[in-house]
N, C-alpha and C. Protein backbone atom coordinates (compact mmCIF):
# COMPACT_ATOMS: atom_id res chain seq x y z
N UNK A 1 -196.25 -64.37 9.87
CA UNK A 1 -195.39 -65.07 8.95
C UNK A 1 -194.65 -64.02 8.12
N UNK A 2 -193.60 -63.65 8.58
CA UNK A 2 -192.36 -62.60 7.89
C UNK A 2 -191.76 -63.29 6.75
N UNK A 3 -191.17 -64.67 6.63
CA UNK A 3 -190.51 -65.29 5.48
C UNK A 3 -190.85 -65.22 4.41
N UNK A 4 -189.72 -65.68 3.78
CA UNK A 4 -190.57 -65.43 2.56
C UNK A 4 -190.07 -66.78 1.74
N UNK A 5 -190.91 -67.28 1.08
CA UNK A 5 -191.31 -68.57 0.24
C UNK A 5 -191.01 -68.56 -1.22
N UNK A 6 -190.42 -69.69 -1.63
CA UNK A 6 -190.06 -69.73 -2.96
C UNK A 6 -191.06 -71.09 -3.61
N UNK A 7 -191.74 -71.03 -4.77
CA UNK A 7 -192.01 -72.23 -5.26
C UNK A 7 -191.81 -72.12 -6.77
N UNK A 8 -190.82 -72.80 -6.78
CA UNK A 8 -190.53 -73.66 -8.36
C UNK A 8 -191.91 -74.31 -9.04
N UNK A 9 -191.31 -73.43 -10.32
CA UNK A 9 -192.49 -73.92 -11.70
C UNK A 9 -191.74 -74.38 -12.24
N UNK A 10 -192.16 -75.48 -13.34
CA UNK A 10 -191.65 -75.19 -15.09
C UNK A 10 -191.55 -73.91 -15.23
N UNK A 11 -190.30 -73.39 -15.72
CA UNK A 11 -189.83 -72.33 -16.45
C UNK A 11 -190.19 -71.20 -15.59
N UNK A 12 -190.76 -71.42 -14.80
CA UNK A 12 -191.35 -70.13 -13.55
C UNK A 12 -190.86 -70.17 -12.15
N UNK A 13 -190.77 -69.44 -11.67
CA UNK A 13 -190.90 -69.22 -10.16
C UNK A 13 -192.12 -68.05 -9.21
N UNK A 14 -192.14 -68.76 -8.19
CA UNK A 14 -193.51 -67.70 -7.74
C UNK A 14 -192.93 -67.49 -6.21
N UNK A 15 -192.82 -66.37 -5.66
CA UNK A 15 -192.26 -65.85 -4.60
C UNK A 15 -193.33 -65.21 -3.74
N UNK A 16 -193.36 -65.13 -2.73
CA UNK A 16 -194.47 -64.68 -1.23
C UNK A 16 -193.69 -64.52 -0.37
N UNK A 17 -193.63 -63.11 0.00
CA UNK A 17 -193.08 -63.07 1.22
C UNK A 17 -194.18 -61.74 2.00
N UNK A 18 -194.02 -61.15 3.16
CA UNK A 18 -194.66 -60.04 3.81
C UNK A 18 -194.41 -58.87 3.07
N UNK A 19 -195.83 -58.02 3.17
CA UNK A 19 -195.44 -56.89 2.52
C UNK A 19 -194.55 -56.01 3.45
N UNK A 20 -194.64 -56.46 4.91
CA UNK A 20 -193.88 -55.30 5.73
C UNK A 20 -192.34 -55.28 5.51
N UNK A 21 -192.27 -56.20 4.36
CA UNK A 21 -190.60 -56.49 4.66
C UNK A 21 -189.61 -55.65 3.79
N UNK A 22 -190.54 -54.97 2.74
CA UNK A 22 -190.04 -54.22 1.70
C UNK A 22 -191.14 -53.06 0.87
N UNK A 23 -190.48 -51.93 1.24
CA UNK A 23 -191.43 -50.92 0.33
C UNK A 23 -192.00 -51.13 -0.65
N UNK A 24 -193.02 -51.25 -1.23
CA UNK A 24 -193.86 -51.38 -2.29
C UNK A 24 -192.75 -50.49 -3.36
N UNK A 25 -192.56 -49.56 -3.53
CA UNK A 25 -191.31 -48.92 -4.60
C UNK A 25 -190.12 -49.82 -4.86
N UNK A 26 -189.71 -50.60 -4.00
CA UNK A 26 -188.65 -51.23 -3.91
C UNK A 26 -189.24 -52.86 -4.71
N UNK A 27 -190.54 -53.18 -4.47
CA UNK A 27 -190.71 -54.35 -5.10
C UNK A 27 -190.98 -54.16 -6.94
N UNK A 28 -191.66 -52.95 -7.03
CA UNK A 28 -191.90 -52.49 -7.97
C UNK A 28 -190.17 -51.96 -8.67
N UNK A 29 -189.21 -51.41 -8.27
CA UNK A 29 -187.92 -51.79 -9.28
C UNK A 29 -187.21 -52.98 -8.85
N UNK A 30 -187.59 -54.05 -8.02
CA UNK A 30 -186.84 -54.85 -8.48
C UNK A 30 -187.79 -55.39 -9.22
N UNK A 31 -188.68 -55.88 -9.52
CA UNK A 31 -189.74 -56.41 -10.63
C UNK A 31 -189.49 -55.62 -12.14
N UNK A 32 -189.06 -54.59 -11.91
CA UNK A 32 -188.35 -53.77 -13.22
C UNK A 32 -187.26 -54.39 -13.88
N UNK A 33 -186.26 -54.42 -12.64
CA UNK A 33 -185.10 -55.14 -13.46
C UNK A 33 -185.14 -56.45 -14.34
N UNK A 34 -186.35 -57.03 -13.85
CA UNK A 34 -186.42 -58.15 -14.55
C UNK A 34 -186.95 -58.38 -15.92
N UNK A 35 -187.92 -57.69 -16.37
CA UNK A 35 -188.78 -57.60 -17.06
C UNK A 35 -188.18 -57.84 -18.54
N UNK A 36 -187.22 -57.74 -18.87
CA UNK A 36 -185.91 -58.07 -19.77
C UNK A 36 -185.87 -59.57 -20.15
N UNK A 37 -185.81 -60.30 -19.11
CA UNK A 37 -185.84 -61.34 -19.17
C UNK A 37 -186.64 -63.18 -18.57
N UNK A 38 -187.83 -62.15 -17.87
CA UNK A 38 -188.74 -62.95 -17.37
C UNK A 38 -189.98 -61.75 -17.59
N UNK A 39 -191.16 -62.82 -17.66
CA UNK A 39 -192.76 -62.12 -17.55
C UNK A 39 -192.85 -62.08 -16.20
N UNK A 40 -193.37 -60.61 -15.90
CA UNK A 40 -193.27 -60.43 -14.42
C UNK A 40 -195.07 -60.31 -13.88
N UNK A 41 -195.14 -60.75 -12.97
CA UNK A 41 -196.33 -60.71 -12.28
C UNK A 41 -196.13 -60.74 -10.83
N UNK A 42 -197.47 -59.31 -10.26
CA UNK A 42 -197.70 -58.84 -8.90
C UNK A 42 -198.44 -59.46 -8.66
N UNK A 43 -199.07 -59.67 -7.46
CA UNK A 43 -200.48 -59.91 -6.93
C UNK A 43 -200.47 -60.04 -5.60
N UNK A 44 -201.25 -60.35 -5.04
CA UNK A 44 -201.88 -60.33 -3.58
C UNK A 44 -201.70 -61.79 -3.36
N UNK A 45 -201.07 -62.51 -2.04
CA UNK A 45 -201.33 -63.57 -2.42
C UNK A 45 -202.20 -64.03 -0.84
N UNK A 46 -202.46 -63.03 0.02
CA UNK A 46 -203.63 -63.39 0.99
C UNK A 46 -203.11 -61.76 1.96
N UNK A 47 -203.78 -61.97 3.09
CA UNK A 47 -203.44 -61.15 4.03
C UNK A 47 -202.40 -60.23 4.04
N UNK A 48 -201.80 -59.11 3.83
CA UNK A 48 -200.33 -58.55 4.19
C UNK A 48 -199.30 -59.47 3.88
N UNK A 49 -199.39 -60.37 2.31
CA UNK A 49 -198.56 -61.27 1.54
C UNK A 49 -198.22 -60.58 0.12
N UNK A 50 -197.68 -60.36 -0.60
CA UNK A 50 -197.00 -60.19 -1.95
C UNK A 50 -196.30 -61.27 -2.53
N UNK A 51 -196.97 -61.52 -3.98
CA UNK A 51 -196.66 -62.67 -4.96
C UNK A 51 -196.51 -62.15 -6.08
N UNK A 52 -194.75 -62.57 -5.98
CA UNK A 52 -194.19 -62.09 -7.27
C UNK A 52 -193.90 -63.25 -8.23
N UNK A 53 -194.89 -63.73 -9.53
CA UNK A 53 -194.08 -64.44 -10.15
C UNK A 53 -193.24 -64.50 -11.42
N UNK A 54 -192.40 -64.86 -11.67
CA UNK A 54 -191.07 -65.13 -12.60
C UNK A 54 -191.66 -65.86 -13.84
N UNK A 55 -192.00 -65.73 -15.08
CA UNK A 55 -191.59 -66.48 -16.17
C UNK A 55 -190.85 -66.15 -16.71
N UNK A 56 -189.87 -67.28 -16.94
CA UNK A 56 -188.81 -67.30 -17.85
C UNK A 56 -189.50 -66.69 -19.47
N UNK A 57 -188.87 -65.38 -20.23
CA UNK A 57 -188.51 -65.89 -21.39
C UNK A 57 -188.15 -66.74 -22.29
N UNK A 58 -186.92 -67.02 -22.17
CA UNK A 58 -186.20 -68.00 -22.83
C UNK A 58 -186.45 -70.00 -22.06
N UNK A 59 -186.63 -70.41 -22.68
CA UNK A 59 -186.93 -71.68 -22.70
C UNK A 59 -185.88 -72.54 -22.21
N UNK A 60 -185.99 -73.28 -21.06
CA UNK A 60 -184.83 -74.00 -20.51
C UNK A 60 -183.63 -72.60 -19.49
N UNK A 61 -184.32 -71.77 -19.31
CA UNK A 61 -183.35 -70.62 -18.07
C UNK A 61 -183.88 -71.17 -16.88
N UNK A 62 -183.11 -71.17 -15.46
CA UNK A 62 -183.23 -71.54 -14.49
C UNK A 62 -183.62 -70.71 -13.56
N UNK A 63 -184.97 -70.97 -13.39
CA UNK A 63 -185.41 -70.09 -12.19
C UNK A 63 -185.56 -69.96 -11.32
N UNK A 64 -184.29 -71.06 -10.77
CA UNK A 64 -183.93 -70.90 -9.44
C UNK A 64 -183.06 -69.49 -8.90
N UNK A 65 -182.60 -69.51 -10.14
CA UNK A 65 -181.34 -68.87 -10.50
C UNK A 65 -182.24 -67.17 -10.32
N UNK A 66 -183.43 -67.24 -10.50
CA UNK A 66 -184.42 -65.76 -10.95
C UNK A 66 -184.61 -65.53 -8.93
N UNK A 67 -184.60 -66.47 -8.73
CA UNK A 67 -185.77 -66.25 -7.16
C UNK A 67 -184.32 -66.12 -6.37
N UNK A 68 -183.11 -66.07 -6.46
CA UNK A 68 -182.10 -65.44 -5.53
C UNK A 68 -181.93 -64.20 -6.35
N UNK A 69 -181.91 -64.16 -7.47
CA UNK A 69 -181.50 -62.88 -7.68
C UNK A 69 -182.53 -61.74 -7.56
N UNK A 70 -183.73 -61.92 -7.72
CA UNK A 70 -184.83 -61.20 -7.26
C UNK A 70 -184.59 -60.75 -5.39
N UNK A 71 -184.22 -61.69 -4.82
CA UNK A 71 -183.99 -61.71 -3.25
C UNK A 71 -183.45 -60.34 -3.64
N UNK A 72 -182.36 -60.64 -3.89
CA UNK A 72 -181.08 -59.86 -3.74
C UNK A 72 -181.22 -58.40 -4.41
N UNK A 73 -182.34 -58.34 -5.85
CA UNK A 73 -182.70 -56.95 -6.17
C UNK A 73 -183.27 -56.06 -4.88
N UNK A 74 -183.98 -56.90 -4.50
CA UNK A 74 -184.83 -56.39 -3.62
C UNK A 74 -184.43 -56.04 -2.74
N UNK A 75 -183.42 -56.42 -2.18
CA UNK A 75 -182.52 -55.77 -0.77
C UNK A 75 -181.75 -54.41 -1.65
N UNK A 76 -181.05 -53.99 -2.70
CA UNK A 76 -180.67 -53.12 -3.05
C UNK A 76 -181.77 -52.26 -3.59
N UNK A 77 -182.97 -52.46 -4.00
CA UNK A 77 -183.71 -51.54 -3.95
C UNK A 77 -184.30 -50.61 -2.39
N UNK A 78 -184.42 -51.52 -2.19
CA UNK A 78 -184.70 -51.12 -0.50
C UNK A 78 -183.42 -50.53 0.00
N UNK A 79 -182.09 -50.61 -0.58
CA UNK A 79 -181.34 -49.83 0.23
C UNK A 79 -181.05 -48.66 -0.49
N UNK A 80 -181.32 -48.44 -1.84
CA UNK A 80 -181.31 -47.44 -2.68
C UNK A 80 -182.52 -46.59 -2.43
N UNK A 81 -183.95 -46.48 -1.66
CA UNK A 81 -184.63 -45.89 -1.50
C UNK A 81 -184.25 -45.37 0.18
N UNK A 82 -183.86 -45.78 0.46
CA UNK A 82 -183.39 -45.70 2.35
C UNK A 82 -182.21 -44.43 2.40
N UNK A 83 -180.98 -45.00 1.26
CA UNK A 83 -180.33 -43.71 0.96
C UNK A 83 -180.80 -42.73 0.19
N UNK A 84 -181.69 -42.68 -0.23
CA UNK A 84 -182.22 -41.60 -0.82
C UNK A 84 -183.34 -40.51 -0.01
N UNK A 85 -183.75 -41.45 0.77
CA UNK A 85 -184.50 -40.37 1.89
C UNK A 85 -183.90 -39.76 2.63
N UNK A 86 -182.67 -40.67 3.21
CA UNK A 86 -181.94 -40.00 4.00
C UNK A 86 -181.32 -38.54 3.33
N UNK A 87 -180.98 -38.47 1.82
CA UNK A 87 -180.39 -37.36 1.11
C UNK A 87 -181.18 -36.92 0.53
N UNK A 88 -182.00 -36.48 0.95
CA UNK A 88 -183.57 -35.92 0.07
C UNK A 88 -183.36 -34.33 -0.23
N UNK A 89 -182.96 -33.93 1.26
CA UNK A 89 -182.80 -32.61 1.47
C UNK A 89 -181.24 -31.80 0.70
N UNK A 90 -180.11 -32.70 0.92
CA UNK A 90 -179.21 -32.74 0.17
C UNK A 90 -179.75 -32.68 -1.62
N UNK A 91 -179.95 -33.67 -1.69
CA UNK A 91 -180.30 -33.29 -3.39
C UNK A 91 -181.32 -32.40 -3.92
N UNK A 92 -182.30 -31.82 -3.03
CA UNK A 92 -183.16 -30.87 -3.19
C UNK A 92 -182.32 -29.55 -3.04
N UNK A 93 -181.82 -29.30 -2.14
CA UNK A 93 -180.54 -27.83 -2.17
C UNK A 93 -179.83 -28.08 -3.18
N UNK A 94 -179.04 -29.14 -3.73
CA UNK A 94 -178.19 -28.97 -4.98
C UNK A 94 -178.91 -28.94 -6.14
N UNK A 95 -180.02 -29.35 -6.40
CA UNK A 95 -180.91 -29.61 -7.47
C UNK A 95 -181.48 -27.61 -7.50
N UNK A 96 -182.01 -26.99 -6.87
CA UNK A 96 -182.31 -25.93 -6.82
C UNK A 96 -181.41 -24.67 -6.42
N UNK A 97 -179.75 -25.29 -6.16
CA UNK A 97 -178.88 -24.56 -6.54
C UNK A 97 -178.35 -24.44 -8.33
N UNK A 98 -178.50 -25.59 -8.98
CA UNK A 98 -178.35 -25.55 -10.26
C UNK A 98 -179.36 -24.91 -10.81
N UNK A 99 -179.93 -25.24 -10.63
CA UNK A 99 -181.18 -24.30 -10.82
C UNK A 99 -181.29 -23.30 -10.83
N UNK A 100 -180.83 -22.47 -10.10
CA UNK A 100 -180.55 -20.77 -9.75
C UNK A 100 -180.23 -20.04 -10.70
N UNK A 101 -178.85 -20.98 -10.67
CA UNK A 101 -177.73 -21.12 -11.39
C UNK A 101 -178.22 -20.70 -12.95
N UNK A 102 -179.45 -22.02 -13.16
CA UNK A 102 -178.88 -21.59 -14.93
C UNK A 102 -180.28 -20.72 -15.36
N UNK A 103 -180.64 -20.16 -13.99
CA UNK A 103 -181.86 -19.10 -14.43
C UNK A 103 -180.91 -17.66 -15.12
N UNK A 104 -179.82 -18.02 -15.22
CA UNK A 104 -179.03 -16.78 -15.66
C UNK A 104 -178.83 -15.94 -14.92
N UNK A 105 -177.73 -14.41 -15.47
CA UNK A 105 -177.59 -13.23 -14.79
C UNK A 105 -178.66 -12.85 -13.89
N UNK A 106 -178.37 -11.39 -13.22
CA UNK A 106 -179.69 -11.16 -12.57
C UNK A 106 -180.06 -10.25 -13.27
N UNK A 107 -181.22 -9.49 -13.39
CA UNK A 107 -182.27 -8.69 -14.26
C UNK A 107 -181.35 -7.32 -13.32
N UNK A 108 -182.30 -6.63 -14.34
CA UNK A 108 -181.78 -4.74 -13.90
C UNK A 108 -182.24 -4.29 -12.38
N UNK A 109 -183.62 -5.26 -12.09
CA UNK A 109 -183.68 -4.88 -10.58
C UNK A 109 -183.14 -5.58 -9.97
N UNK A 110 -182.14 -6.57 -10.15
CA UNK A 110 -181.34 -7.06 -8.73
C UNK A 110 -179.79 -5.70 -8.53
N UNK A 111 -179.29 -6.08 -9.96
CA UNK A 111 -178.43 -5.07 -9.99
C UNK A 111 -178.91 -3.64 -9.51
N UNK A 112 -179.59 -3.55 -9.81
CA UNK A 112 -180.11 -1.48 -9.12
C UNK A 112 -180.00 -1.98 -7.58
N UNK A 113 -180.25 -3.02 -7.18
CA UNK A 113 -180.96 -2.94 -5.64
C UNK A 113 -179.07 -3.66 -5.01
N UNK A 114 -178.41 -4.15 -5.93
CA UNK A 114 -177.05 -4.07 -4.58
C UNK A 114 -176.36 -3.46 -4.28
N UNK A 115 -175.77 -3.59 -3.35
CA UNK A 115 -175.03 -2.01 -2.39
C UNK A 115 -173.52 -2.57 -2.62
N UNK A 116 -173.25 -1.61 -4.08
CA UNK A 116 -171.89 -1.20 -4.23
C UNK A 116 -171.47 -0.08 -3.97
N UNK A 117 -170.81 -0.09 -2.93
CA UNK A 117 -169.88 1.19 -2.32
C UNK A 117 -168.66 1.37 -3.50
N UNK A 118 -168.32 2.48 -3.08
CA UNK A 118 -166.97 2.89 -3.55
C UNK A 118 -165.68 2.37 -3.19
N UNK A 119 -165.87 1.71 -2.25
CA UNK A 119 -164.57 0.92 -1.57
C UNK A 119 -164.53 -0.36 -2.12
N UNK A 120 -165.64 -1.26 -2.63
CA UNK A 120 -165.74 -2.16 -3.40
C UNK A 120 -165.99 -2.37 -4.78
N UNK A 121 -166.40 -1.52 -5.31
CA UNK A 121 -166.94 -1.32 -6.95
C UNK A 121 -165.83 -1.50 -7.68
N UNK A 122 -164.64 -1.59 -7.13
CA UNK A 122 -162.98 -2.29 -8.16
C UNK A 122 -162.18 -2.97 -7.57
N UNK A 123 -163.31 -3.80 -6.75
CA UNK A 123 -162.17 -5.14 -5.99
C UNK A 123 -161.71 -5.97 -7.15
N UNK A 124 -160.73 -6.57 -7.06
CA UNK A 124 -160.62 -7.71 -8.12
C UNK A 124 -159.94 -8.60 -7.38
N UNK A 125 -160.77 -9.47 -6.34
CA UNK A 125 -159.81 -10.54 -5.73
C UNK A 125 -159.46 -11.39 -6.38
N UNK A 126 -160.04 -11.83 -7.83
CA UNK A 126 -159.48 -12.84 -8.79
C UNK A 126 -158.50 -12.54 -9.81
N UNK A 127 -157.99 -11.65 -9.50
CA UNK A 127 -157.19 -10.90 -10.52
C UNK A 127 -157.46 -10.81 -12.18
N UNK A 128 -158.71 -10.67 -12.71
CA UNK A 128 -159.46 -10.87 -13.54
C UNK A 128 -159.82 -9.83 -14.31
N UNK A 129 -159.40 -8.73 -14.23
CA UNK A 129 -159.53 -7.21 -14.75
C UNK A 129 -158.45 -6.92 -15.13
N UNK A 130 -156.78 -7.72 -14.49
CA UNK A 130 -155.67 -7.66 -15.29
C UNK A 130 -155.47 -8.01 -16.62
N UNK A 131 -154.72 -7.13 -17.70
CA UNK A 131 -154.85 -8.31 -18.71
C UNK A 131 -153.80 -9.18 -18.60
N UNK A 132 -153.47 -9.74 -19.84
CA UNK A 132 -152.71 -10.95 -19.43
C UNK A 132 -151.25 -10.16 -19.96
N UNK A 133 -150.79 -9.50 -20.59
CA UNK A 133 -149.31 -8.61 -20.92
C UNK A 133 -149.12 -8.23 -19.46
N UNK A 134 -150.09 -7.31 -18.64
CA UNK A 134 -150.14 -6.98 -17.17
C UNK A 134 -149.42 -8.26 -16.41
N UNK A 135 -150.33 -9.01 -16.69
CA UNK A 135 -150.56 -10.45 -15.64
C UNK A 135 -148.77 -11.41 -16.01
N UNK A 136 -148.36 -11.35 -16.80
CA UNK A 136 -147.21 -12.46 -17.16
C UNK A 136 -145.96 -11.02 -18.06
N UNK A 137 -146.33 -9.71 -17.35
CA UNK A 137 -144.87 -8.89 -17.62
C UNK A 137 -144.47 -9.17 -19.08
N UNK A 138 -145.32 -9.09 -20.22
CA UNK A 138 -144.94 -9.16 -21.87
C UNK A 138 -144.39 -7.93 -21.77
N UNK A 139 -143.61 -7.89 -23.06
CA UNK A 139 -142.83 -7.09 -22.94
C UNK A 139 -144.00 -6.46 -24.13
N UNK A 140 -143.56 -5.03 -23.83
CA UNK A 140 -144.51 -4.11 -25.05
C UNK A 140 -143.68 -4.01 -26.52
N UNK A 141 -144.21 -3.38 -27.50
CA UNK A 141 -143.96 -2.93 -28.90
C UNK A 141 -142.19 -2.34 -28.68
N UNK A 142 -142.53 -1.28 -27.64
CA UNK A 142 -141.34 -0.30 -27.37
C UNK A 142 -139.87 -1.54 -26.66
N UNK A 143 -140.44 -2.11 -26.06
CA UNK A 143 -139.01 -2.46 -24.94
C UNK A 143 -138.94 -3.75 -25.81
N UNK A 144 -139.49 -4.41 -26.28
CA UNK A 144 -139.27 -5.39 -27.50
C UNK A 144 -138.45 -4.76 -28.68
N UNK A 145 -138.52 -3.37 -29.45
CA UNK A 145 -137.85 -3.07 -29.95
C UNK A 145 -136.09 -2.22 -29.40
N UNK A 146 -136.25 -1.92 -28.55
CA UNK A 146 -134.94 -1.36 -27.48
C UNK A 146 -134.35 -2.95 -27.19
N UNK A 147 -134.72 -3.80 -26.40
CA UNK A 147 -134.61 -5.50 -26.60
C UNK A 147 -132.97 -5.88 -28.00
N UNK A 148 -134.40 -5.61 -28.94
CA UNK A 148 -133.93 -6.63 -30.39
C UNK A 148 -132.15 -5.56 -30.74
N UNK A 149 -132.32 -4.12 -30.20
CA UNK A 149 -131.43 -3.54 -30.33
C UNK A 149 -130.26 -3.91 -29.66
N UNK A 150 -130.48 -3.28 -28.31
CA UNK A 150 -129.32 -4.10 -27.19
C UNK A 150 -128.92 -5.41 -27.74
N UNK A 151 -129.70 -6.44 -28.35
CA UNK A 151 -128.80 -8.17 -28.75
C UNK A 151 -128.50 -7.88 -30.00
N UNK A 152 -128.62 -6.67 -30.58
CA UNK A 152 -127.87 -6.83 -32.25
C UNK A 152 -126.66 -5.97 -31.98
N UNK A 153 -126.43 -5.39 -31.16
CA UNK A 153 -124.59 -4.19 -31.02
C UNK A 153 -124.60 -5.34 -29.88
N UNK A 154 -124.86 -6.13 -29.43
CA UNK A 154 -123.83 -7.18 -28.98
C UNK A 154 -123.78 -6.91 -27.17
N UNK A 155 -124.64 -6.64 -26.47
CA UNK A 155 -124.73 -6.36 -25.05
C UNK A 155 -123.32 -6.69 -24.49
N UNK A 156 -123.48 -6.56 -23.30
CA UNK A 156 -122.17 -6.75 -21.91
C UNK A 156 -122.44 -8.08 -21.70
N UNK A 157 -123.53 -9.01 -21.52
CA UNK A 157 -123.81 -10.41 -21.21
C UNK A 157 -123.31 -11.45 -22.44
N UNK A 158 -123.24 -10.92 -23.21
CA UNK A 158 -122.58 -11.98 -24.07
C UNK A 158 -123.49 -12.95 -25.07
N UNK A 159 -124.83 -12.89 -24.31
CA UNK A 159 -126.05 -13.87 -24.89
C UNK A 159 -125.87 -13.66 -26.14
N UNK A 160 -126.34 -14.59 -27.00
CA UNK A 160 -126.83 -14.73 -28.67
C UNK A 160 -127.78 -14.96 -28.04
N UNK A 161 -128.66 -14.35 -28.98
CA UNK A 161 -129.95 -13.95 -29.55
C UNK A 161 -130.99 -15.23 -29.69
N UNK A 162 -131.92 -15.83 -29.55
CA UNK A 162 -132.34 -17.19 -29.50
C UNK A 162 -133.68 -16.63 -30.74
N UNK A 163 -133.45 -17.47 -31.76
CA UNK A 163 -134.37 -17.39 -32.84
C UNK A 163 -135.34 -18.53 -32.60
């Protein structure tokens, strides 16, 4: 007997279905989600059966309304644990890449122990050792003042001066 059974209370509902049909983790958060707004109860309800029942909190809520939506937790818990196994290994490499990460710099023996040659010890493929006068051609102290000269005797181009 795989199905699974609904029986209406006053203010309750009581649900049985197979345990093979859903991970025990998966019954246990959808029984979470509820707990907000119904008294939740597990139990055994015979052989390889699970009985979940529903009391309403609030007085006059419909718990018909509890025993589909419980269905329905329960299929997204079960599919939220299914994708998560499947990415176990995925989030374990990124989880222990951050990790690496915020163990900080490396200590004096990593640095002593890497092999910087002389052909690499002033790469700068990020251009990151430029400064920025270098990097965007500012003009210096000197050619800023030669500049302000050339636009005050009035250059060959004709420009005024932009204040």
């Amino acid at each position: 007997m795989s199905d699974m059974s609904f029986h209406l209370g006053e203010g309750s509902v009581r649900i049985e279905f197979d345990e093979g049909l859903y991970p025990k983790d998966a019954i246990y958060g959808a029984a979470y989600v509820f707990i907000d707004r119904c008294w939740v109860h597990l139990d055994r309800a015979g052989d390889r059966r699970i009985q979940v029942t529903l009391k309403a909190k609030k007085p006059g809520a419909d718990t018909q309304i509890y025993a589909g939506e419980f269905q329905n937790e329960l299929l997204g818990q079960a599919w939220r644990l299914r994708i998560v196994e499947e990415n176990k290994k995925l989030v374990e490499s990124i989880t222990a890449r951050a990790l690496g990460g915020a163990a900080g710099p490396p200590g004096l023996d990593e640095l002593l122990a890497m092999d910087i040659g002389e052909e690499t010890a002033f790469e700068d493929p990020l251009g990151i050792a430029m400064s920025w006068e270098e990097k965007y051609k500012k003009k210096g102290k000197g050619e800023g003042a030669k500049a302000e000269a050339e636009g005050a005797s009035g250059d060959a181009s004709g420009d005024e001066k932009a204040s």
